[in-house]
PDB file of N, CA and C in Angstrom:
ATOM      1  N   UNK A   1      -5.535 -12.059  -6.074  1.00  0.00           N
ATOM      2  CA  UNK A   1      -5.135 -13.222  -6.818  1.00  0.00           C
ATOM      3  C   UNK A   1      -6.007 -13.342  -8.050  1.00  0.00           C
ATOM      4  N   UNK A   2      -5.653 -13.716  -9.102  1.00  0.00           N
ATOM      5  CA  UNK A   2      -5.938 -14.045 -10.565  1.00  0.00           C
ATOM      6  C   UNK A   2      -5.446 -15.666 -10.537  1.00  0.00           C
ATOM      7  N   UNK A   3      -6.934 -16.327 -10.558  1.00  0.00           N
ATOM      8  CA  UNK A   3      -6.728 -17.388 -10.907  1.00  0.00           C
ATOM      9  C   UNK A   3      -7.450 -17.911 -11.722  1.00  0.00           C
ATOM     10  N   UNK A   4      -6.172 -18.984 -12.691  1.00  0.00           N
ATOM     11  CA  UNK A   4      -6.583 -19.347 -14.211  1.00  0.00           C
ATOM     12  C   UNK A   4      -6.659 -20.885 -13.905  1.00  0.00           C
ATOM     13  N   UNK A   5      -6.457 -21.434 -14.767  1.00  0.00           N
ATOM     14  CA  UNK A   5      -6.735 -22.776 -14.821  1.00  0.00           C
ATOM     15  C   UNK A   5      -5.348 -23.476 -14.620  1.00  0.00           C
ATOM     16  N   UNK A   6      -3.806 -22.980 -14.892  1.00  0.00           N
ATOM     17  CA  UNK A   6      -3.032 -23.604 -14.917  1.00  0.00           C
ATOM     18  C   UNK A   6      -1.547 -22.909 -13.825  1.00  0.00           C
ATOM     19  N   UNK A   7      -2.642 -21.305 -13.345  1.00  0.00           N
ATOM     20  CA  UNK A   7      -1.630 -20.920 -12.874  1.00  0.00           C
ATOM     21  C   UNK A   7      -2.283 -19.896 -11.670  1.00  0.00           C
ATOM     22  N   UNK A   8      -2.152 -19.367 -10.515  1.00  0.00           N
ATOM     23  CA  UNK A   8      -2.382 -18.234  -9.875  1.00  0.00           C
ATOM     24  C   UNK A   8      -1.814 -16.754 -10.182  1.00  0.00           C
ATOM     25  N   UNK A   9      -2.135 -16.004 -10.225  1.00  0.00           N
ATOM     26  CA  UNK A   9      -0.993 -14.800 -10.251  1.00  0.00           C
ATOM     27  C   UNK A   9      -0.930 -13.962  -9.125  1.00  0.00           C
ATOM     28  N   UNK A  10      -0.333 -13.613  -8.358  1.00  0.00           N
ATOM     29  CA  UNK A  10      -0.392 -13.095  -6.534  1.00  0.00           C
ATOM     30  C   UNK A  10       0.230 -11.648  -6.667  1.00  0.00           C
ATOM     31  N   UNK A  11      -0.202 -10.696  -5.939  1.00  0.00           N
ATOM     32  CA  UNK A  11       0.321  -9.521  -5.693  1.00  0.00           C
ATOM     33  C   UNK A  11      -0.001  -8.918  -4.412  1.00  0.00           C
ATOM     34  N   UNK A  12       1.091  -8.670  -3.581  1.00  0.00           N
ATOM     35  CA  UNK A  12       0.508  -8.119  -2.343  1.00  0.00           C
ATOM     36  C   UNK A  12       1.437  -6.804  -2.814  1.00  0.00           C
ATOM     37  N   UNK A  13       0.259  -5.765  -2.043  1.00  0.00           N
ATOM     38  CA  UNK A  13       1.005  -4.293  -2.192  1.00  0.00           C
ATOM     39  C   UNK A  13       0.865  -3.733  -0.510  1.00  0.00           C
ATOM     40  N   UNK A  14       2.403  -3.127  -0.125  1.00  0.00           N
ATOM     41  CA  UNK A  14       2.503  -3.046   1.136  1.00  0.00           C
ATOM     42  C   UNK A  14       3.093  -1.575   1.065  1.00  0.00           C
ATOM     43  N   UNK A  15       2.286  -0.407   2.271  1.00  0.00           N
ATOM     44  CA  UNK A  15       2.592   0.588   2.627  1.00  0.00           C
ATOM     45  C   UNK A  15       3.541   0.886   3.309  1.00  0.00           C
ATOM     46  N   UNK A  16       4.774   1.736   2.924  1.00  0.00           N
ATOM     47  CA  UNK A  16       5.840   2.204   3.590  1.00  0.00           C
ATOM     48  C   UNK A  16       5.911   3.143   4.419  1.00  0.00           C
ATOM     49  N   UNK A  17       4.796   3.959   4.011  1.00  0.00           N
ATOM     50  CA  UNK A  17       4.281   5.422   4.765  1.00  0.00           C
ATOM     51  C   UNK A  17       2.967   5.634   4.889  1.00  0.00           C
ATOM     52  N   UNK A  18       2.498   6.296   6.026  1.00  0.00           N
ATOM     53  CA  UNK A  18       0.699   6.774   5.858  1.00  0.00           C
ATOM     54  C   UNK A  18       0.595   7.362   4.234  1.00  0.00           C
ATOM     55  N   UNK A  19      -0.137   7.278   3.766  1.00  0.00           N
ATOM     56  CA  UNK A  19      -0.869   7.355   2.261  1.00  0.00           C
ATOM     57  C   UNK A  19      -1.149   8.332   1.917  1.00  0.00           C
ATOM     58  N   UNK A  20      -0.812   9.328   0.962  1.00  0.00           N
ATOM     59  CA  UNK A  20      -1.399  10.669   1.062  1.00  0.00           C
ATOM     60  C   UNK A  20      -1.751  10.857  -0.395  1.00  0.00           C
ATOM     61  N   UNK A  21      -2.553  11.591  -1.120  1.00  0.00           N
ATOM     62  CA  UNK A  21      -2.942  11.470  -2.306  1.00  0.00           C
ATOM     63  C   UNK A  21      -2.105  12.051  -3.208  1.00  0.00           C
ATOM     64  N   UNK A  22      -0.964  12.517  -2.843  1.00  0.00           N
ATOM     65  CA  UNK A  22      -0.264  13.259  -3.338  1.00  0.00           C
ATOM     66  C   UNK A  22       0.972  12.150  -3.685  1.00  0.00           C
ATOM     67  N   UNK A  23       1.270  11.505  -2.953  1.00  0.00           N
ATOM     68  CA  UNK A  23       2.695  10.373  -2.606  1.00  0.00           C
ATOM     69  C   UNK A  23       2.019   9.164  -2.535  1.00  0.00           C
ATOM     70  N   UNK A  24       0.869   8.949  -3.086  1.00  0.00           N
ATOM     71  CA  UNK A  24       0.241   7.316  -3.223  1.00  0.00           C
ATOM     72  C   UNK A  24       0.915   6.144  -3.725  1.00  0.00           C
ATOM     73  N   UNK A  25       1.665   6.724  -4.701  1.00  0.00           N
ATOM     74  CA  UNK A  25       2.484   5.507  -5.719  1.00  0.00           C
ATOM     75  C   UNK A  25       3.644   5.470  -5.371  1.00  0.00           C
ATOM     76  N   UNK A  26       4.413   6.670  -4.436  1.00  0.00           N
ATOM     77  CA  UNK A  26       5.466   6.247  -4.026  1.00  0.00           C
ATOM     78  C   UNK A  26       5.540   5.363  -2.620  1.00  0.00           C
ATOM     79  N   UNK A  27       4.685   5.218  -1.709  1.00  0.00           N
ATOM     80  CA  UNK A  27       4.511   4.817  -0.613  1.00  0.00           C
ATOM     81  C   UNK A  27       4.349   3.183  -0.545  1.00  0.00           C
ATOM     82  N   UNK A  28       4.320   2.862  -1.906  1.00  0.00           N
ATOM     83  CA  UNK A  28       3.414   1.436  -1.534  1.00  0.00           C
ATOM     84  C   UNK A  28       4.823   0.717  -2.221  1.00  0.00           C
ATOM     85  N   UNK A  29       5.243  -0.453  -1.644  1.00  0.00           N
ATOM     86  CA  UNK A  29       5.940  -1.589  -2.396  1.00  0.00           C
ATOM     87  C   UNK A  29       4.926  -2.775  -3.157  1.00  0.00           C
ATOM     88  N   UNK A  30       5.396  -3.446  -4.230  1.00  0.00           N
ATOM     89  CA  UNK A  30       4.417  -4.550  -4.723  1.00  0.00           C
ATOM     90  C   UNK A  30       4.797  -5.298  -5.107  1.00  0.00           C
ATOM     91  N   UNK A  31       4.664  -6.626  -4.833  1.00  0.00           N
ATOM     92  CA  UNK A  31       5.584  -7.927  -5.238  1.00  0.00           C
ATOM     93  C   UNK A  31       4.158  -8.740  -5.739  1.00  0.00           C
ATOM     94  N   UNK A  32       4.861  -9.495  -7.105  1.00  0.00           N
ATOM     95  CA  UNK A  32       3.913 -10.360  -8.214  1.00  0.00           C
ATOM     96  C   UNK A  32       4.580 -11.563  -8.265  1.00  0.00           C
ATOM     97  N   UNK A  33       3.825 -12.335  -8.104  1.00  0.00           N
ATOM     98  CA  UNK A  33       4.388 -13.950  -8.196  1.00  0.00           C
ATOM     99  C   UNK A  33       3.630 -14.853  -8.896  1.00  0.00           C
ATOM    100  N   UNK A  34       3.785 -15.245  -9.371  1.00  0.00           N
ATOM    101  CA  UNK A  34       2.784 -16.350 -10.415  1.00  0.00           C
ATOM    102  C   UNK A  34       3.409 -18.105 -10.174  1.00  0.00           C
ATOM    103  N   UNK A  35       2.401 -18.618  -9.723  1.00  0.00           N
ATOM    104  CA  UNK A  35       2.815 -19.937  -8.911  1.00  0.00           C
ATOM    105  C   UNK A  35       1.436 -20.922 -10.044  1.00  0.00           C
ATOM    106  N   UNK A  36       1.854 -22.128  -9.887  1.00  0.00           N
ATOM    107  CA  UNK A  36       0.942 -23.034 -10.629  1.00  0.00           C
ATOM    108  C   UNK A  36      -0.389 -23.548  -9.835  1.00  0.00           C
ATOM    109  N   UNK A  37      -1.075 -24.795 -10.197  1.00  0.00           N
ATOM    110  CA  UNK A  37      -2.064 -25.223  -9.428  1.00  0.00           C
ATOM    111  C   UNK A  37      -2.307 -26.087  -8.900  1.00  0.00           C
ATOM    112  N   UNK A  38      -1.055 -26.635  -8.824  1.00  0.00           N
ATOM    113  CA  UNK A  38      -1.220 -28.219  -8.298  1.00  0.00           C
ATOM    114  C   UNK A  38      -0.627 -28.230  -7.064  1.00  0.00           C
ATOM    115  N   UNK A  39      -0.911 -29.235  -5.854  1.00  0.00           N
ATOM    116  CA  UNK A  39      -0.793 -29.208  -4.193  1.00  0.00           C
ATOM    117  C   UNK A  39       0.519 -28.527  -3.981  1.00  0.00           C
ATOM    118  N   UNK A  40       1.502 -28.846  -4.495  1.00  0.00           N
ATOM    119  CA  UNK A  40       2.773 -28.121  -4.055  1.00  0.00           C
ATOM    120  C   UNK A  40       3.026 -26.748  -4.518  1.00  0.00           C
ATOM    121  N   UNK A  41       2.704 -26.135  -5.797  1.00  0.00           N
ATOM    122  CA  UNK A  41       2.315 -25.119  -5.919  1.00  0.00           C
ATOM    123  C   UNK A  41       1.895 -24.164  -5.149  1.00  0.00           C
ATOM    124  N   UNK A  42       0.630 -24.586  -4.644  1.00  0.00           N
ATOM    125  CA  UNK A  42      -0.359 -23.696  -4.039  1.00  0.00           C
ATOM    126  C   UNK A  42       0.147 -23.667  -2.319  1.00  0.00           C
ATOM    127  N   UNK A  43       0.978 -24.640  -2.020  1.00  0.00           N
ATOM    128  CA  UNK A  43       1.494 -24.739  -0.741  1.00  0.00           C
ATOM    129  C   UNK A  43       2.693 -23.700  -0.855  1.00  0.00           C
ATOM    130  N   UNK A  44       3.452 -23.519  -2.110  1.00  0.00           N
ATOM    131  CA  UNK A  44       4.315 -22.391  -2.294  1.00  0.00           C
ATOM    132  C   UNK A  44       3.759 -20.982  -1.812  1.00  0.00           C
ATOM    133  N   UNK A  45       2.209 -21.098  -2.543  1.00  0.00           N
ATOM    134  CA  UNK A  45       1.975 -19.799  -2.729  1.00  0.00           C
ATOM    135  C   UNK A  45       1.432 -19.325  -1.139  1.00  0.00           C
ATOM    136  N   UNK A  46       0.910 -20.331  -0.114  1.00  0.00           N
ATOM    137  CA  UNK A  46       0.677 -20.084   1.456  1.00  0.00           C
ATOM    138  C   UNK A  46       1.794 -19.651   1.958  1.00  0.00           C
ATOM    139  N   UNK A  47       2.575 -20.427   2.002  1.00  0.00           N
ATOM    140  CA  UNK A  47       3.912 -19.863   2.484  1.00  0.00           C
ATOM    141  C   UNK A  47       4.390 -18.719   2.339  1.00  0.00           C
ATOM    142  N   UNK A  48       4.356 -18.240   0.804  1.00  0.00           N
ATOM    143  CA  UNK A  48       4.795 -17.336   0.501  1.00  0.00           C
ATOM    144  C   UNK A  48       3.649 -15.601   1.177  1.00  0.00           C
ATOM    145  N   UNK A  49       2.277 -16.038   1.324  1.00  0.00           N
ATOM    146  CA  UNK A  49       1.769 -15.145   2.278  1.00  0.00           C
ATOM    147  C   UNK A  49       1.983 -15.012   3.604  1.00  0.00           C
ATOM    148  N   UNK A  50       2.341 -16.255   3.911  1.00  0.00           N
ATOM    149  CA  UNK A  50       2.212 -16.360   5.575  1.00  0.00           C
ATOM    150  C   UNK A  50       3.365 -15.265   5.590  1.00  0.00           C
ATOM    151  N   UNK A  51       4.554 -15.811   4.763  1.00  0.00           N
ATOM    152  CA  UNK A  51       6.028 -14.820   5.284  1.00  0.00           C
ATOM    153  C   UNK A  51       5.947 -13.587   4.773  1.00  0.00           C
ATOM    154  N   UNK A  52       4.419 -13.059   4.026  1.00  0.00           N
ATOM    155  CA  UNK A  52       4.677 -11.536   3.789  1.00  0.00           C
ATOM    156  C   UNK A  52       3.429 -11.219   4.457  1.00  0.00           C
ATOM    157  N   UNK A  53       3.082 -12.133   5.828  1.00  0.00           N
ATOM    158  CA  UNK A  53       2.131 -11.483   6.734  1.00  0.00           C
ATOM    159  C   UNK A  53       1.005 -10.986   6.127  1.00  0.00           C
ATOM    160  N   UNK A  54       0.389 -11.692   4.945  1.00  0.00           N
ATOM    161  CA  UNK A  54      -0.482 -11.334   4.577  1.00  0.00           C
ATOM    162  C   UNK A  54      -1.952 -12.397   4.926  1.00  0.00           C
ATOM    163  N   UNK A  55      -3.286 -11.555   5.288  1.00  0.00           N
ATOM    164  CA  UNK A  55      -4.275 -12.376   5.961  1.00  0.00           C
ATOM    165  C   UNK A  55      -5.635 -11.874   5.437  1.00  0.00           C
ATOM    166  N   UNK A  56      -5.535 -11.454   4.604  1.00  0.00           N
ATOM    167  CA  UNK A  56      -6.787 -11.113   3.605  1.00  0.00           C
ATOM    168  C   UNK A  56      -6.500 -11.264   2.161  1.00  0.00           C
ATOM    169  N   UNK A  57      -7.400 -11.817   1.399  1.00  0.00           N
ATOM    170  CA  UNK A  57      -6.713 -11.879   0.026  1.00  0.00           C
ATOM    171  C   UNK A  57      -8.210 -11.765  -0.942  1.00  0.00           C
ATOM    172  N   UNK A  58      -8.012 -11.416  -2.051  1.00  0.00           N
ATOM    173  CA  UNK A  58      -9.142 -10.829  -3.108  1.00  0.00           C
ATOM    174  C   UNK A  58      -9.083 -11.956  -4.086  1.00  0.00           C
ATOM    175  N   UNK A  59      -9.927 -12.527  -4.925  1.00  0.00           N
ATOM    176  CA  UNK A  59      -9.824 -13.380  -5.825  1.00  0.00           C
ATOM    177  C   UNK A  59     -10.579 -13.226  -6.753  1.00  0.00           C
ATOM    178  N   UNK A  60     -10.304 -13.322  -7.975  1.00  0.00           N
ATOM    179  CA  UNK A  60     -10.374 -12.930  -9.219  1.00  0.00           C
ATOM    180  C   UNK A  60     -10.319 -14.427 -10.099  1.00  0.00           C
ATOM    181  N   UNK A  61     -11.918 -14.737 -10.748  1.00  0.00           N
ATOM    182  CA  UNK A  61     -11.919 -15.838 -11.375  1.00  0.00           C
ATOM    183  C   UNK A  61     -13.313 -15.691 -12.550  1.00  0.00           C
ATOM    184  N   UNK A  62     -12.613 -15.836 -13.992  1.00  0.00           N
ATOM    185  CA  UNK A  62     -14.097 -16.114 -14.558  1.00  0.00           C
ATOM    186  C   UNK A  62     -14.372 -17.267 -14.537  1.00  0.00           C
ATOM    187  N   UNK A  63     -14.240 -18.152 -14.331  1.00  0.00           N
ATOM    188  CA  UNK A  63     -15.150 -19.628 -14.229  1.00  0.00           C
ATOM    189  C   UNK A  63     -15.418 -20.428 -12.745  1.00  0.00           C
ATOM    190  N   UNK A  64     -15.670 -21.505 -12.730  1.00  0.00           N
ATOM    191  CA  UNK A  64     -15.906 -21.878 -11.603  1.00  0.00           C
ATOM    192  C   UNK A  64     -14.749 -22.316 -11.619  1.00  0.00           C
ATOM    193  N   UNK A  65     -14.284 -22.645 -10.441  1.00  0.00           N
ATOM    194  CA  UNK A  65     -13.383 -23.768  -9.625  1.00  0.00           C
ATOM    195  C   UNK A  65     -13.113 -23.915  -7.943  1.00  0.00           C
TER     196      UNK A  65
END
């Protein structure tokens, strides 16, 4: 996740096949979503992990918040 001040930007990338260095970029699917920051927003953007079974997430911020 890339988060800005007015918006998140989300990407989960999901493996179709064991990974091989050869077929790396074809194996993986990747979906980008860019959701805002306010309570309903960000309740979009849970949801939207829970239903792509996602339970680890990376975050990406230059300032505080």
């Amino acid at each position: 996740m890339d988060v800005h001040k007015d918006s998140v930007v989300a990407c989960i990338l999901k493996t179709r096949e064991p990974i091989t260095i050869a077929r790396k970029r074809e194996a993986v699917d990747k979906g980008i979503w860019v959701f805002g920051t306010f309570p309903d927003d960000l309740a979009q953007l849970r949801t939207w992990l829970e239903a792509e079974s996602c339970h680890h997430v990376a975050m990406e911020s230059t300032r505080v918040y």
